[in-house]
N, C-alpha and C. Protein backbone atom coordinates (compact mmCIF):
# COMPACT_ATOMS: atom_id res chain seq x y z
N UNK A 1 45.09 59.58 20.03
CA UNK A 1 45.27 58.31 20.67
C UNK A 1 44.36 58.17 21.90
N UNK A 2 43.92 59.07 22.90
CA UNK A 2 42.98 59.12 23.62
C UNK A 2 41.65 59.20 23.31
N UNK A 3 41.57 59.77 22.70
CA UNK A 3 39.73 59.46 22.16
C UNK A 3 39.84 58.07 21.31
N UNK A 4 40.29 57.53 21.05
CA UNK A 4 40.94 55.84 20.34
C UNK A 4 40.55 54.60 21.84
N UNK A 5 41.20 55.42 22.58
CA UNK A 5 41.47 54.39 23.93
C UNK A 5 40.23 54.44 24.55
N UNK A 6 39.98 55.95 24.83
CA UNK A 6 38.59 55.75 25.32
C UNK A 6 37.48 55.09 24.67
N UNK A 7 37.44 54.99 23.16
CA UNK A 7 36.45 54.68 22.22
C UNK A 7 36.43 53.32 22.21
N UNK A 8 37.54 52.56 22.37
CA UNK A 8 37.94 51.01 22.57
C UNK A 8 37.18 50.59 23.85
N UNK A 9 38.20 51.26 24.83
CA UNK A 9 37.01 50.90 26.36
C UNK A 9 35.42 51.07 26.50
N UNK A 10 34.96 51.85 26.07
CA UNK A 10 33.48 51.73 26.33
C UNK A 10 32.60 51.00 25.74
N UNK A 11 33.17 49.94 24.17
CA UNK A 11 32.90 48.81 23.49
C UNK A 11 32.96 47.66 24.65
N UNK A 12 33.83 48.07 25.57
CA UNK A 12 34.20 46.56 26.34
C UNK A 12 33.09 47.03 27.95
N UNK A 13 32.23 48.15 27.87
CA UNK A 13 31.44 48.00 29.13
C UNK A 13 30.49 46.79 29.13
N UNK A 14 29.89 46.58 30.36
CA UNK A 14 28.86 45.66 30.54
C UNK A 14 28.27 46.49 31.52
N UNK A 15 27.09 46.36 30.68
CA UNK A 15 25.68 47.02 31.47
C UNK A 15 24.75 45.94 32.17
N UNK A 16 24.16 46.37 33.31
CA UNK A 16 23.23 45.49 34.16
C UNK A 16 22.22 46.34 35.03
N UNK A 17 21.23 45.65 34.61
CA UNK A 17 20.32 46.65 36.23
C UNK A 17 20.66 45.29 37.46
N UNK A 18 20.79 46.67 38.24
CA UNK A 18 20.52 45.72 39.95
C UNK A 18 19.36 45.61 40.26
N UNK A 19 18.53 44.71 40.14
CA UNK A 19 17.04 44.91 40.70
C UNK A 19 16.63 45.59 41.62
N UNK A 20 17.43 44.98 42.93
CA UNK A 20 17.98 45.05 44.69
C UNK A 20 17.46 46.28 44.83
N UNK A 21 18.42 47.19 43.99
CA UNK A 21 19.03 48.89 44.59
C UNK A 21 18.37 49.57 43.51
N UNK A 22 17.86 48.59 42.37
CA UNK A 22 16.79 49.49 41.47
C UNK A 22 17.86 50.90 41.13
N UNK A 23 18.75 50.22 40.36
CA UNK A 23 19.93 50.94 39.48
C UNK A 23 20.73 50.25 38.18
N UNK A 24 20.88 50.79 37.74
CA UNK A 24 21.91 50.63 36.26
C UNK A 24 23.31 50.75 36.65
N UNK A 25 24.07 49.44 36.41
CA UNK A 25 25.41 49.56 36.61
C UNK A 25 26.52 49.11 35.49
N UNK A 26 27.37 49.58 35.20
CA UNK A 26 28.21 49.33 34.19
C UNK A 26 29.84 49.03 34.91
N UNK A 27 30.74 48.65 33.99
CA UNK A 27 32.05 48.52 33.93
C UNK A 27 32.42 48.32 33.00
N UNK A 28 33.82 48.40 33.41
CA UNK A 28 34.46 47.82 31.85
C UNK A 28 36.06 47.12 32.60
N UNK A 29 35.43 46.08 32.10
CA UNK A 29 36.45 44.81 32.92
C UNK A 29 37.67 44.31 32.76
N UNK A 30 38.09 45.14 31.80
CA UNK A 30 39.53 44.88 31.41
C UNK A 30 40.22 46.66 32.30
N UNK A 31 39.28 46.73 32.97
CA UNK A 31 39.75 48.10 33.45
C UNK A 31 39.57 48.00 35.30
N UNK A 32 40.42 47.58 35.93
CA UNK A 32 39.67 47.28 37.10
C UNK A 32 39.56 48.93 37.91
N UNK A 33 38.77 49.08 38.34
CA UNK A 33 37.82 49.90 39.42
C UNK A 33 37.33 50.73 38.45
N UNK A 34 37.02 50.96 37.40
CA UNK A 34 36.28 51.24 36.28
C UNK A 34 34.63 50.95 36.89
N UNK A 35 33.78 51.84 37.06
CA UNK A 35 32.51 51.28 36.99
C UNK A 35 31.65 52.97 37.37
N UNK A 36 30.66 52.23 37.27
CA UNK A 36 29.40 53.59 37.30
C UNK A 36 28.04 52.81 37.67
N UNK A 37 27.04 54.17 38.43
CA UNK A 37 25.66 53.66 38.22
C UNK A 37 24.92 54.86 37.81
N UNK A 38 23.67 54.84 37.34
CA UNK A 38 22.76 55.73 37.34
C UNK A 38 21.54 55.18 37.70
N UNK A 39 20.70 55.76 37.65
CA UNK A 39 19.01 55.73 37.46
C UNK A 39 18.53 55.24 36.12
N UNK A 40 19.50 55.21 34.83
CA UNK A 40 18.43 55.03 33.44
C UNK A 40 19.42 54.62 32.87
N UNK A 41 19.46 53.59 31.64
CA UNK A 41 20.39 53.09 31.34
C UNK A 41 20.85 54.21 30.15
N UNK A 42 20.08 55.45 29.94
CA UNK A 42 20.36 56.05 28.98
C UNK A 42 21.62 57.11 29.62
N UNK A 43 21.20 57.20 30.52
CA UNK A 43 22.19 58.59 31.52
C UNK A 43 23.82 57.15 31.77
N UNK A 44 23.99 56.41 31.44
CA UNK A 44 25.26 55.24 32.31
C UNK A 44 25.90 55.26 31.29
N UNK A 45 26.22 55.57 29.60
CA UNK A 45 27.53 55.62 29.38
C UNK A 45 28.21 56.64 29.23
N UNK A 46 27.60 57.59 29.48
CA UNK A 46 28.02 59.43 29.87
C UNK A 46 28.55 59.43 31.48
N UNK A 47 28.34 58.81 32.29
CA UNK A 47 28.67 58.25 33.31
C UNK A 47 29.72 57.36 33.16
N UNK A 48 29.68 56.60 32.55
CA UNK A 48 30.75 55.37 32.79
C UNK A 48 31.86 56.05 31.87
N UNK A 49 31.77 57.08 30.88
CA UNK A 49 32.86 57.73 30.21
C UNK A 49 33.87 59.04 31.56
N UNK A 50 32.94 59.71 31.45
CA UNK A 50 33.54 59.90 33.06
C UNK A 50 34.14 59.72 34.02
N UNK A 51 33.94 58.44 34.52
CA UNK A 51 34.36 57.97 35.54
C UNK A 51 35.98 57.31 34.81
N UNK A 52 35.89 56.71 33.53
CA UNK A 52 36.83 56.33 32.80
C UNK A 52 37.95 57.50 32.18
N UNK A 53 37.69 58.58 32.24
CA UNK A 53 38.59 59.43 32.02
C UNK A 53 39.04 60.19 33.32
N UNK A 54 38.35 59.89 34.18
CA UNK A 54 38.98 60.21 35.68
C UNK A 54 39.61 58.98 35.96
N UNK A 55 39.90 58.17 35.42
CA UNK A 55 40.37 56.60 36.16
C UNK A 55 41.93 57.04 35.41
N UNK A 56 41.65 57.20 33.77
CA UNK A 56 42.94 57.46 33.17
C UNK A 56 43.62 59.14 33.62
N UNK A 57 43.27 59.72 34.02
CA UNK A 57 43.71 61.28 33.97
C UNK A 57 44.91 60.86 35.65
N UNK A 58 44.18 59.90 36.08
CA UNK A 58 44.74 60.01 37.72
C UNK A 58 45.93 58.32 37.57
N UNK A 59 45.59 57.60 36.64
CA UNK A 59 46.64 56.67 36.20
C UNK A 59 47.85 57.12 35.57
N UNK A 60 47.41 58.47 34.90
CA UNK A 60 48.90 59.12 34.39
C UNK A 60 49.24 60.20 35.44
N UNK A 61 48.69 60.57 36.51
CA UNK A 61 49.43 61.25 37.41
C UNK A 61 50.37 60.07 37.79
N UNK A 62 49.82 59.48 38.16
CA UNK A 62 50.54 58.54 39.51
C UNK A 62 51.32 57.65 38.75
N UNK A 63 51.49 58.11 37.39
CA UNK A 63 52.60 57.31 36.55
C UNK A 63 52.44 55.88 36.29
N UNK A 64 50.85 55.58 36.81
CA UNK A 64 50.91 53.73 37.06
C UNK A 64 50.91 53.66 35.46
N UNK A 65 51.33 52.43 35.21
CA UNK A 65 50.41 51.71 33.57
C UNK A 65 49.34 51.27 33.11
N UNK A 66 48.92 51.80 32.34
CA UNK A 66 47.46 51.62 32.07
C UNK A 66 47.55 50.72 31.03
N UNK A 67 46.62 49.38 31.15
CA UNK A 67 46.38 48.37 30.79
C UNK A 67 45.69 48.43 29.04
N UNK A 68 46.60 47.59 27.99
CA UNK A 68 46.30 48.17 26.71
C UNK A 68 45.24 47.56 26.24
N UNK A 69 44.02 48.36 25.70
CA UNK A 69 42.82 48.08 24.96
C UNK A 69 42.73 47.77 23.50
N UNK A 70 42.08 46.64 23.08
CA UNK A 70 42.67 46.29 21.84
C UNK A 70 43.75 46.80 21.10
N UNK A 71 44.58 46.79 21.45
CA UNK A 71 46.21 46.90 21.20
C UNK A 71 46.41 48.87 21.10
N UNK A 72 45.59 49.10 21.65
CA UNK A 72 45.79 50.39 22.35
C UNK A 72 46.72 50.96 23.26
N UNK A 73 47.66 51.44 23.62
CA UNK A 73 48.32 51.28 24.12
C UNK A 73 48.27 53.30 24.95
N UNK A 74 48.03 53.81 26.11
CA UNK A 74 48.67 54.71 26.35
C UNK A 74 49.43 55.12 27.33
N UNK A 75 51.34 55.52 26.66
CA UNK A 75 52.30 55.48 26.55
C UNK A 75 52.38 57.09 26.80
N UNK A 76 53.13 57.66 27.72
CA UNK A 76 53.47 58.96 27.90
C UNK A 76 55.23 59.32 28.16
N UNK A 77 56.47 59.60 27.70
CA UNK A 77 56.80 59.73 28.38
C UNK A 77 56.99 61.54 28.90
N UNK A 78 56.86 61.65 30.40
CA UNK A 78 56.90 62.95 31.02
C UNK A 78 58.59 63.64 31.42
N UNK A 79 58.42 64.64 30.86
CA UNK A 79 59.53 65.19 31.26
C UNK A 79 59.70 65.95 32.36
N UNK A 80 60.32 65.43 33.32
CA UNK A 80 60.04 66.34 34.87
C UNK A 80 61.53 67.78 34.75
């Protein structure tokens, strides 16, 4: 179910160069604070996967809910 969720989210990034800062930036917008930059647009979704599995690894600490990706849903319950 996690490699599902993650595989869903990175369909939904949007890539852009910043001219400005002369960088590659991505997100994925159904994911808020989801985002990444690099130098090459080839190095930004190895990056933006990253940053997206540190977004989810620290959404299931903190028990928040993580927002469902094409009817993705991940659902934990923890037994303390």
């Amino acid at each position: 179910m996690l490699t599902k969720y993650i595989q869903a989210a990175m369909r939904h990034a949007a890539y852009e160069w910043i001219e400005e800062d002369r960088v590659w930036y991505a997100s994925i917008p159904p994911l808020p604070g989801v985002w990444a930059s690099a130098d090459s647009r080839e190095e930004l979704p190895d990056e933006l996967q990253s940053v997206l599995e540190g977004w989810i690894a620290l959404g299931l600490r903190m028990n928040d809910p993580l927002p469902a990706i094409d009817g993705i849903s991940l659902t934990f319950d923890l037994v303390r």
